[in-house]
PDB file of N, CA and C in Angstrom:
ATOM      1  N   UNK A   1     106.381 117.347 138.471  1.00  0.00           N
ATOM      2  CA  UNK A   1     106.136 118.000 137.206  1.00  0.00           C
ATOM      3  C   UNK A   1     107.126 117.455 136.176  1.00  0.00           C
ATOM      4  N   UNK A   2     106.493 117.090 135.314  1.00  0.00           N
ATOM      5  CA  UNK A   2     107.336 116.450 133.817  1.00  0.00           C
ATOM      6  C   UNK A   2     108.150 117.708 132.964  1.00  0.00           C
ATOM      7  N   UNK A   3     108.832 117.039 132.673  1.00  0.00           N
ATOM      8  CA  UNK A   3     109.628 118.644 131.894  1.00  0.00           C
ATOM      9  C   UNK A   3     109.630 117.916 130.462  1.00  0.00           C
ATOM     10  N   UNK A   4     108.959 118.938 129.395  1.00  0.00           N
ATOM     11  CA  UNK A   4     109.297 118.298 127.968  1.00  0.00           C
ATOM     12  C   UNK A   4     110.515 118.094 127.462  1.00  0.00           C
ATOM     13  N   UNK A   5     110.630 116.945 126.516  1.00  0.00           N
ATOM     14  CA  UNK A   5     111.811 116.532 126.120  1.00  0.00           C
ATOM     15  C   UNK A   5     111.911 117.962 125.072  1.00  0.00           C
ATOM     16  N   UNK A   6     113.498 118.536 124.546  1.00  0.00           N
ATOM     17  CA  UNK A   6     113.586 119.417 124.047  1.00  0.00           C
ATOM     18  C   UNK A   6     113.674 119.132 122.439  1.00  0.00           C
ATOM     19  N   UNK A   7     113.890 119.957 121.669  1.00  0.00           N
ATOM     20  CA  UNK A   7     113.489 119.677 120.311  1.00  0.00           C
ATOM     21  C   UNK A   7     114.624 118.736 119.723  1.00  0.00           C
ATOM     22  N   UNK A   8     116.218 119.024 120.228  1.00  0.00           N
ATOM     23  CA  UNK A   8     117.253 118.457 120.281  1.00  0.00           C
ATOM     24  C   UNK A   8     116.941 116.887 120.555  1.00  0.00           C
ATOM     25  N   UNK A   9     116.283 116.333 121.469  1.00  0.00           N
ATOM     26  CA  UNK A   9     116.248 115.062 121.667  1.00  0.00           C
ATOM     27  C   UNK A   9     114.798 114.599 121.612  1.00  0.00           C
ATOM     28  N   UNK A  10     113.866 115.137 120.819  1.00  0.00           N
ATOM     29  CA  UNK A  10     112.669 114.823 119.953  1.00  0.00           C
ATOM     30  C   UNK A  10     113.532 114.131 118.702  1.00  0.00           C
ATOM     31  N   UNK A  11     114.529 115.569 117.755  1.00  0.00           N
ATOM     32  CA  UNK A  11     114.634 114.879 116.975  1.00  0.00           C
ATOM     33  C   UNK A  11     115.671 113.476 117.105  1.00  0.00           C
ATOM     34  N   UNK A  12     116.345 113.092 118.123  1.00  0.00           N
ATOM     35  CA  UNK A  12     118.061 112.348 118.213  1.00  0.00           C
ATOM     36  C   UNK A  12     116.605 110.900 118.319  1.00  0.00           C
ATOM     37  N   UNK A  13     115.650 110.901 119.443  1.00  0.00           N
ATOM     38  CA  UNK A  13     114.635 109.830 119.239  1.00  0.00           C
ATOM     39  C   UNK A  13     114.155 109.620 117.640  1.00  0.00           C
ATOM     40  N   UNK A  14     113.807 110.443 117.278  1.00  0.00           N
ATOM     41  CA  UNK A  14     113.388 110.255 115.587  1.00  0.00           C
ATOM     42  C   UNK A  14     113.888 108.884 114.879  1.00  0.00           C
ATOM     43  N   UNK A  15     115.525 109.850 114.591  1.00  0.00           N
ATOM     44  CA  UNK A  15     116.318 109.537 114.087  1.00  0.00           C
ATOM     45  C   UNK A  15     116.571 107.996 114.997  1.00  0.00           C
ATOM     46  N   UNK A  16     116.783 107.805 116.010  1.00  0.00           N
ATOM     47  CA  UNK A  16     116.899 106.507 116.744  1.00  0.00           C
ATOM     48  C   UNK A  16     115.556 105.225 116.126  1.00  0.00           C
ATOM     49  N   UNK A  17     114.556 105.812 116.349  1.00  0.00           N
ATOM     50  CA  UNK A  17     113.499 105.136 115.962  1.00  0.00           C
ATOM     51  C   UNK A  17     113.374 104.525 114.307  1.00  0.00           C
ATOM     52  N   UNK A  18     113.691 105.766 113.731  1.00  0.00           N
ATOM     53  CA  UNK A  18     114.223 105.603 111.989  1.00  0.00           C
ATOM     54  C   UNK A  18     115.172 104.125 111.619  1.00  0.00           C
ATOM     55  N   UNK A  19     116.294 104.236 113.054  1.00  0.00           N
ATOM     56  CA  UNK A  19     117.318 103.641 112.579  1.00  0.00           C
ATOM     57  C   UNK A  19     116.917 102.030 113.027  1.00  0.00           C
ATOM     58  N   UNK A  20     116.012 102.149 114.303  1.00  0.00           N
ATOM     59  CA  UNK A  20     115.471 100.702 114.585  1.00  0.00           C
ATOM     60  C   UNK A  20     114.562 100.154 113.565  1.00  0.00           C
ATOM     61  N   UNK A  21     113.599 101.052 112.858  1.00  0.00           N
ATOM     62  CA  UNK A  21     112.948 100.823 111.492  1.00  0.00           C
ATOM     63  C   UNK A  21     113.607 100.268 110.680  1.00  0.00           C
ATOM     64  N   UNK A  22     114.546 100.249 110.369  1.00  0.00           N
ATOM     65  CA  UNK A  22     115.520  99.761 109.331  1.00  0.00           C
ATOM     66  C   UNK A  22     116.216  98.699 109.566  1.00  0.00           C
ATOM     67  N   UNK A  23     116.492  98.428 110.890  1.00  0.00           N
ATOM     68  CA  UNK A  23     117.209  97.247 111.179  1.00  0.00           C
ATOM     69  C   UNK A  23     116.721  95.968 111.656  1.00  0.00           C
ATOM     70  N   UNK A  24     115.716  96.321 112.061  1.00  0.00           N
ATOM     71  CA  UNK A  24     114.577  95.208 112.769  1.00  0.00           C
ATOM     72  C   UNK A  24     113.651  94.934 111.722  1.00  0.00           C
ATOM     73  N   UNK A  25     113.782  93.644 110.782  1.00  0.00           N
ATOM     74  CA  UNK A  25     113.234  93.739 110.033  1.00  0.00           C
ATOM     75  C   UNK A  25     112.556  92.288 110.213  1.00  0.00           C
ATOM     76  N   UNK A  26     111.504  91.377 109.608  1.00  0.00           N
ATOM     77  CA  UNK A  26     111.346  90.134 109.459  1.00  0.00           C
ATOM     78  C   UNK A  26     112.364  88.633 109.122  1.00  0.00           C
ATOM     79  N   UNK A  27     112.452  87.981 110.285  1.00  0.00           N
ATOM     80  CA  UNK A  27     113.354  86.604 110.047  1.00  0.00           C
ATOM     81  C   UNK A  27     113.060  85.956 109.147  1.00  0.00           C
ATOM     82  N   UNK A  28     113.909  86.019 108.223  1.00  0.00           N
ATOM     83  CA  UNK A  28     113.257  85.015 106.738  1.00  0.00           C
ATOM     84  C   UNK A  28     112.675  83.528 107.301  1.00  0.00           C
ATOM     85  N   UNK A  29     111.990  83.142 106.594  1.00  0.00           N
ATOM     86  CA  UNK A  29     110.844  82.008 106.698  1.00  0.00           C
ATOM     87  C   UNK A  29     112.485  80.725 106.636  1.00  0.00           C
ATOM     88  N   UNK A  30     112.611  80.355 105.416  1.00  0.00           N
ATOM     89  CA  UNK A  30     114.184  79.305 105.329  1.00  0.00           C
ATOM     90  C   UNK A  30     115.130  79.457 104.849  1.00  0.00           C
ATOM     91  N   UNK A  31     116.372  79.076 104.924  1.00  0.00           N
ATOM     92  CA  UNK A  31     117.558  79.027 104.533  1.00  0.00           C
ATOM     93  C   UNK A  31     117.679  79.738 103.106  1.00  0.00           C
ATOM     94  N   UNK A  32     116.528  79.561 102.287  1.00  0.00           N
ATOM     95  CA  UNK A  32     116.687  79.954 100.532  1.00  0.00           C
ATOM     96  C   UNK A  32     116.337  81.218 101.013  1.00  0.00           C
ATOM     97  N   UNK A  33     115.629  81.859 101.654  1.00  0.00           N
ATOM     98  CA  UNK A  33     115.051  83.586 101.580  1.00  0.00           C
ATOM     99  C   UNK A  33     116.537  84.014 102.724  1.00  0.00           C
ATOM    100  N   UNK A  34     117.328  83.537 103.314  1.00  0.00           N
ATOM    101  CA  UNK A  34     118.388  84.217 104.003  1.00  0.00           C
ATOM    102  C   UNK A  34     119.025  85.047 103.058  1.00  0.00           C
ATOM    103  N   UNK A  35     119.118  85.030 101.845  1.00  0.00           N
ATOM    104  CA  UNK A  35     120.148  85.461 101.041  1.00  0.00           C
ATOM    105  C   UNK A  35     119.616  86.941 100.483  1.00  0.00           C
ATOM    106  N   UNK A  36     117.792  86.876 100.322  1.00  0.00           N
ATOM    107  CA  UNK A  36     117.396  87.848 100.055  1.00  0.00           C
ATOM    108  C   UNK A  36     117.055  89.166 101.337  1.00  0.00           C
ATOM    109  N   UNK A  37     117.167  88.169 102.163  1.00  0.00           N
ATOM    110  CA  UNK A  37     117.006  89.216 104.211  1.00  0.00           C
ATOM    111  C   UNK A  37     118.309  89.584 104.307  1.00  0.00           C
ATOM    112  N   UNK A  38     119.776  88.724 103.729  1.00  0.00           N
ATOM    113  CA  UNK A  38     120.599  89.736 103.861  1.00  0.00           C
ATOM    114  C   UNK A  38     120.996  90.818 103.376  1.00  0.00           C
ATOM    115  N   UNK A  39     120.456  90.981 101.937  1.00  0.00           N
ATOM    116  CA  UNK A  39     120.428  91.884 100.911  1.00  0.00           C
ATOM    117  C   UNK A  39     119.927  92.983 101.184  1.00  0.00           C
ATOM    118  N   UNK A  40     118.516  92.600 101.538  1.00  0.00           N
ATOM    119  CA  UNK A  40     117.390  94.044 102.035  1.00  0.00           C
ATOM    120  C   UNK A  40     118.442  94.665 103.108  1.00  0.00           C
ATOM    121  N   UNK A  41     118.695  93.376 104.560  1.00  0.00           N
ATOM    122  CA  UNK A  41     119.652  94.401 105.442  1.00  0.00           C
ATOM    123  C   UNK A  41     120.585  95.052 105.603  1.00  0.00           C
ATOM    124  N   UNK A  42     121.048  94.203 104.395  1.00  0.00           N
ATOM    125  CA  UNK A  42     122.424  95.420 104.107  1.00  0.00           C
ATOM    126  C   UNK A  42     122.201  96.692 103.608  1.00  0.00           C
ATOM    127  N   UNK A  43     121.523  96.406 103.032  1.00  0.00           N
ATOM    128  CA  UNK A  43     120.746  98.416 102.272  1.00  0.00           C
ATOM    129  C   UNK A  43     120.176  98.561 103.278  1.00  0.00           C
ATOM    130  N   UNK A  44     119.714  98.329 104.055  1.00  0.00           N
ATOM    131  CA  UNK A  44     118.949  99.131 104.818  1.00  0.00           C
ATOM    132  C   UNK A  44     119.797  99.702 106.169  1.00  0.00           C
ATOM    133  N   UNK A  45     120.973  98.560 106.496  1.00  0.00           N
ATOM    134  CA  UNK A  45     121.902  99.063 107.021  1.00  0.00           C
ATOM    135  C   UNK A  45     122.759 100.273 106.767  1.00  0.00           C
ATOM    136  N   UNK A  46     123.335  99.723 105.481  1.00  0.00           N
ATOM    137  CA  UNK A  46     123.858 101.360 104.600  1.00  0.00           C
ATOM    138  C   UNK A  46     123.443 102.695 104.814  1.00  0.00           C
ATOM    139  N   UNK A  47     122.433 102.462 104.647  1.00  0.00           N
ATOM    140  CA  UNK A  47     121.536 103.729 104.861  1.00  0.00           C
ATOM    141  C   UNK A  47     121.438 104.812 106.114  1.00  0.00           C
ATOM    142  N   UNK A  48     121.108 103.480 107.115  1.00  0.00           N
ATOM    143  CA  UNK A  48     121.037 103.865 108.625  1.00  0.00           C
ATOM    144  C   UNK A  48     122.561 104.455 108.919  1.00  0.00           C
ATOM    145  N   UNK A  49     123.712 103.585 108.522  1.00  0.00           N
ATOM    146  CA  UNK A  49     125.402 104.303 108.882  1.00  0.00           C
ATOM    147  C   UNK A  49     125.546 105.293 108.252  1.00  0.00           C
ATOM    148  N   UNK A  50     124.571 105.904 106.773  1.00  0.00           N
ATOM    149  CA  UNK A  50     124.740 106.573 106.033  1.00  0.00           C
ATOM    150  C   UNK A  50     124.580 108.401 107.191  1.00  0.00           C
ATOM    151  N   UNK A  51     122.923 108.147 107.303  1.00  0.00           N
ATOM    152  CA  UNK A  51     122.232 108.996 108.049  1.00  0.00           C
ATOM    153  C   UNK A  51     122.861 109.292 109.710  1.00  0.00           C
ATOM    154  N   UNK A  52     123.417 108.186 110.366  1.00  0.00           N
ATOM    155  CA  UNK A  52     124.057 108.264 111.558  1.00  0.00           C
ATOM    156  C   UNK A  52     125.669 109.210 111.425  1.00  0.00           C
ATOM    157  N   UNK A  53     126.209 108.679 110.578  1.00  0.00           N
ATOM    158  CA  UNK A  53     127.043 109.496 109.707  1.00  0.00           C
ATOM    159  C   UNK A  53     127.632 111.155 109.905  1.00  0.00           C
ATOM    160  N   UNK A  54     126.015 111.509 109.216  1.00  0.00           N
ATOM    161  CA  UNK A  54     126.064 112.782 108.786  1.00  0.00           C
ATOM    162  C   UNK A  54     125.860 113.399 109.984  1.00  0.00           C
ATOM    163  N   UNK A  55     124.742 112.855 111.432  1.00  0.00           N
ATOM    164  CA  UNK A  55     124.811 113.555 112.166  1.00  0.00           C
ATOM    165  C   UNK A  55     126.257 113.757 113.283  1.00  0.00           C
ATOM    166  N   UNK A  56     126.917 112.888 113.245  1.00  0.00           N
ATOM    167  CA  UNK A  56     128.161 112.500 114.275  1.00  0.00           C
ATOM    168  C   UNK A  56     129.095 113.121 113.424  1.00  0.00           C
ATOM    169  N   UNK A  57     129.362 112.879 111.884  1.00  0.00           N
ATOM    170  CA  UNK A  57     130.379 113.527 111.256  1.00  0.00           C
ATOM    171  C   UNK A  57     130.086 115.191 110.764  1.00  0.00           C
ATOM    172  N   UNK A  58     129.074 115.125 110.378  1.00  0.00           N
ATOM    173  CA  UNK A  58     129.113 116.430 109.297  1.00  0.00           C
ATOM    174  C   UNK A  58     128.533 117.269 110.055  1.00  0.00           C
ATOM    175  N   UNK A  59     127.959 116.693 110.890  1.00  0.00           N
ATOM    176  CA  UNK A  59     126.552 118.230 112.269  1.00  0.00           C
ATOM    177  C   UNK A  59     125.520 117.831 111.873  1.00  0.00           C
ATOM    178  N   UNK A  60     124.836 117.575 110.980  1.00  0.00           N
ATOM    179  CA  UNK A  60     123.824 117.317 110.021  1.00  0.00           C
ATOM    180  C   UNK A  60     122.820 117.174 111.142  1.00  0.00           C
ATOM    181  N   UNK A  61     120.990 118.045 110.682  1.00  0.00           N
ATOM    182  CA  UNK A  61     120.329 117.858 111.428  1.00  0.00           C
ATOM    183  C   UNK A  61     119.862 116.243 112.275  1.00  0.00           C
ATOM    184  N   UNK A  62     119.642 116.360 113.209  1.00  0.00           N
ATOM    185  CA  UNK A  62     118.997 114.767 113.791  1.00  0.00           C
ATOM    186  C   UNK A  62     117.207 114.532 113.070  1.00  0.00           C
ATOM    187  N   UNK A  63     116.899 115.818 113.150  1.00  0.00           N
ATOM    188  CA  UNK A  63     115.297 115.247 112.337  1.00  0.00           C
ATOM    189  C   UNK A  63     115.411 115.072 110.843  1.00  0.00           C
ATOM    190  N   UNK A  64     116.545 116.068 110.600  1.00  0.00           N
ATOM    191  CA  UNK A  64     116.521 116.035 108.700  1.00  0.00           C
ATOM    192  C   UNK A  64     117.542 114.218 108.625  1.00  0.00           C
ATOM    193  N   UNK A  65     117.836 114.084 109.368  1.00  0.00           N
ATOM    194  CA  UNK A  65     118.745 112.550 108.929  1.00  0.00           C
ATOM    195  C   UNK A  65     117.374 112.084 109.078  1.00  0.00           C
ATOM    196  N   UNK A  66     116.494 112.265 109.948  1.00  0.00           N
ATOM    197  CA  UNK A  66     115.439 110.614 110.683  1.00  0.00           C
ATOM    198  C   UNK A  66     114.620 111.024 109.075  1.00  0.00           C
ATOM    199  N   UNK A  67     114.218 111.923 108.861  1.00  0.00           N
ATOM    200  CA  UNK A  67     113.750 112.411 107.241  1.00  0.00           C
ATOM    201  C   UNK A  67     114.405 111.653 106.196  1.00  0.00           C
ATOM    202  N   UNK A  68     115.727 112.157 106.079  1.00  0.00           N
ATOM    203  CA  UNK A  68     116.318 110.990 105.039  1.00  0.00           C
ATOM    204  C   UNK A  68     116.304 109.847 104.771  1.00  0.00           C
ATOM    205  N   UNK A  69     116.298 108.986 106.058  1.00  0.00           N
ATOM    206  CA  UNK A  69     116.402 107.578 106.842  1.00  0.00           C
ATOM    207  C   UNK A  69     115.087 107.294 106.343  1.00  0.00           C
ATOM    208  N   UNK A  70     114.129 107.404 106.664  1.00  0.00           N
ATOM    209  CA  UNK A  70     112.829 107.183 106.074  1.00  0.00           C
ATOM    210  C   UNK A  70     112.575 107.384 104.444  1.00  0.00           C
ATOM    211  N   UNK A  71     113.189 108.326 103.677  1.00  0.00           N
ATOM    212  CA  UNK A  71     112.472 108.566 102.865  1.00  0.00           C
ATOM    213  C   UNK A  71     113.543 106.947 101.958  1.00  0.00           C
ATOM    214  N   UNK A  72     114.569 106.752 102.757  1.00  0.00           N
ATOM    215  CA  UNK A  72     115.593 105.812 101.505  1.00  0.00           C
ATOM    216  C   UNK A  72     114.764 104.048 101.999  1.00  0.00           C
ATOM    217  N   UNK A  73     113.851 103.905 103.235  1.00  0.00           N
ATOM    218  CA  UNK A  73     113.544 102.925 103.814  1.00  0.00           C
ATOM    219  C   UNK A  73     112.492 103.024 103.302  1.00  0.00           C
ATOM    220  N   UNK A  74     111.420 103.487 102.176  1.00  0.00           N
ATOM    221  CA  UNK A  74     110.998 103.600 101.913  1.00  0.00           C
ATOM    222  C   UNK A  74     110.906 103.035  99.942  1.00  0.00           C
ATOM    223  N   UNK A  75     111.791 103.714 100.003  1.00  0.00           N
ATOM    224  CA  UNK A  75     112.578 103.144  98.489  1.00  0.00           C
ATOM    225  C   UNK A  75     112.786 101.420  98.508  1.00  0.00           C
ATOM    226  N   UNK A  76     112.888 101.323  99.961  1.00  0.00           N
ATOM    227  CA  UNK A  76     114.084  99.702 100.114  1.00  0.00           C
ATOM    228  C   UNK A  76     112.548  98.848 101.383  1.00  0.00           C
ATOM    229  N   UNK A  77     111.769  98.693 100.488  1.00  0.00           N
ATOM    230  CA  UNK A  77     110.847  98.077 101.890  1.00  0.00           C
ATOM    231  C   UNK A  77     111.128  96.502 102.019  1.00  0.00           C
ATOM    232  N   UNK A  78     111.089  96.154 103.108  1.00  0.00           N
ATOM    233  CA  UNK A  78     111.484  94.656 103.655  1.00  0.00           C
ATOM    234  C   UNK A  78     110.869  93.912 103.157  1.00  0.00           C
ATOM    235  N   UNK A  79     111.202  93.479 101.547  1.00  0.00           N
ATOM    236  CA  UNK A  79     110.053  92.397 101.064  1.00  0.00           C
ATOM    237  C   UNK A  79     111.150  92.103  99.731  1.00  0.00           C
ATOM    238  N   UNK A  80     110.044  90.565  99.561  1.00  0.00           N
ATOM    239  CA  UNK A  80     110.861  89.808  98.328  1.00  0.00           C
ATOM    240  C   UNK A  80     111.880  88.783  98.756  1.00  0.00           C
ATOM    241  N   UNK A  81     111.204  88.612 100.045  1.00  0.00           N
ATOM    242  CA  UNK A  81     111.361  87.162 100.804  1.00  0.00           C
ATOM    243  C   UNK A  81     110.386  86.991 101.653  1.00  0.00           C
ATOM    244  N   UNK A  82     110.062  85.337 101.311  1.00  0.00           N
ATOM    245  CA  UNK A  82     109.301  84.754 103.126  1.00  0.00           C
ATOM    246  C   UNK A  82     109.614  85.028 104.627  1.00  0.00           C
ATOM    247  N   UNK A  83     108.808  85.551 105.255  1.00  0.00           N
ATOM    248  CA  UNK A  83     109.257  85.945 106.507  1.00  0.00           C
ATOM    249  C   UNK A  83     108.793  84.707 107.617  1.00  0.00           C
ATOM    250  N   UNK A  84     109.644  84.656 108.680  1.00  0.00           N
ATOM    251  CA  UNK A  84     109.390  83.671 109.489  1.00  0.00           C
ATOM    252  C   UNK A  84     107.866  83.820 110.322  1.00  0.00           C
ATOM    253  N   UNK A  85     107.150  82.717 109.984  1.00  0.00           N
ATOM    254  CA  UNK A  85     105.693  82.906 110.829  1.00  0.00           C
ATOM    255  C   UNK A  85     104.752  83.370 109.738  1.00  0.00           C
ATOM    256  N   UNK A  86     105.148  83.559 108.577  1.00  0.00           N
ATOM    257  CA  UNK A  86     104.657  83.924 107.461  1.00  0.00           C
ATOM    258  C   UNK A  86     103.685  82.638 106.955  1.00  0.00           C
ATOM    259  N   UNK A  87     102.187  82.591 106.697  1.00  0.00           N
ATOM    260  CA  UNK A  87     101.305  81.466 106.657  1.00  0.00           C
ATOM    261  C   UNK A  87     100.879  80.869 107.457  1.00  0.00           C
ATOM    262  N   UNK A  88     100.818  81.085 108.608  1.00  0.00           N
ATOM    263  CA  UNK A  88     100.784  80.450 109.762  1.00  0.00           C
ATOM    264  C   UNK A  88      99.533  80.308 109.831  1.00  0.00           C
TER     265      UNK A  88
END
């Protein structure tokens, strides 16, 4: 018999999943779009230490961070460079 995961680690997956959303993003296509893939990842990094943050430092909910995490990855979508495999 399977035992459900509890609401506690529904949301800590969320928030995990949120944070792989953000970091796993498309390998720029060449050397000229690296500059704009590091840009996006750094905000999008920010964000993710932002939201990881609040839950390890402040208590802050794990679903209301994976909420936040999304709504700022959203603002910041992975584009405005060639991605590798892009035209193929």
């Amino acid at each position: 018999m399977s035992q459900q995961p509890t609401t506690e680690a529904r949301e800590l997956r969320q928030l995990l999943a949120a944070v792989l959303d953000a970091l796993d993003i498309p390998n720029p296509a060449t050397v000229g779009d690296r500059e704009r893939f590091h840009q996006v990842l750094g905000d999008r990094a920010l964000d993710a230490v932002t939201a990881l943050r609040g839950v390890f430092q402040h208590g802050d909910d794990a679903g209301w961070s994976a909420d936040y995490l999304r709504a700022r990855l959203a603002e910041k979508p992975a584009t405005g460079y060639r991605t590798w495999g892009e035209g193929r």
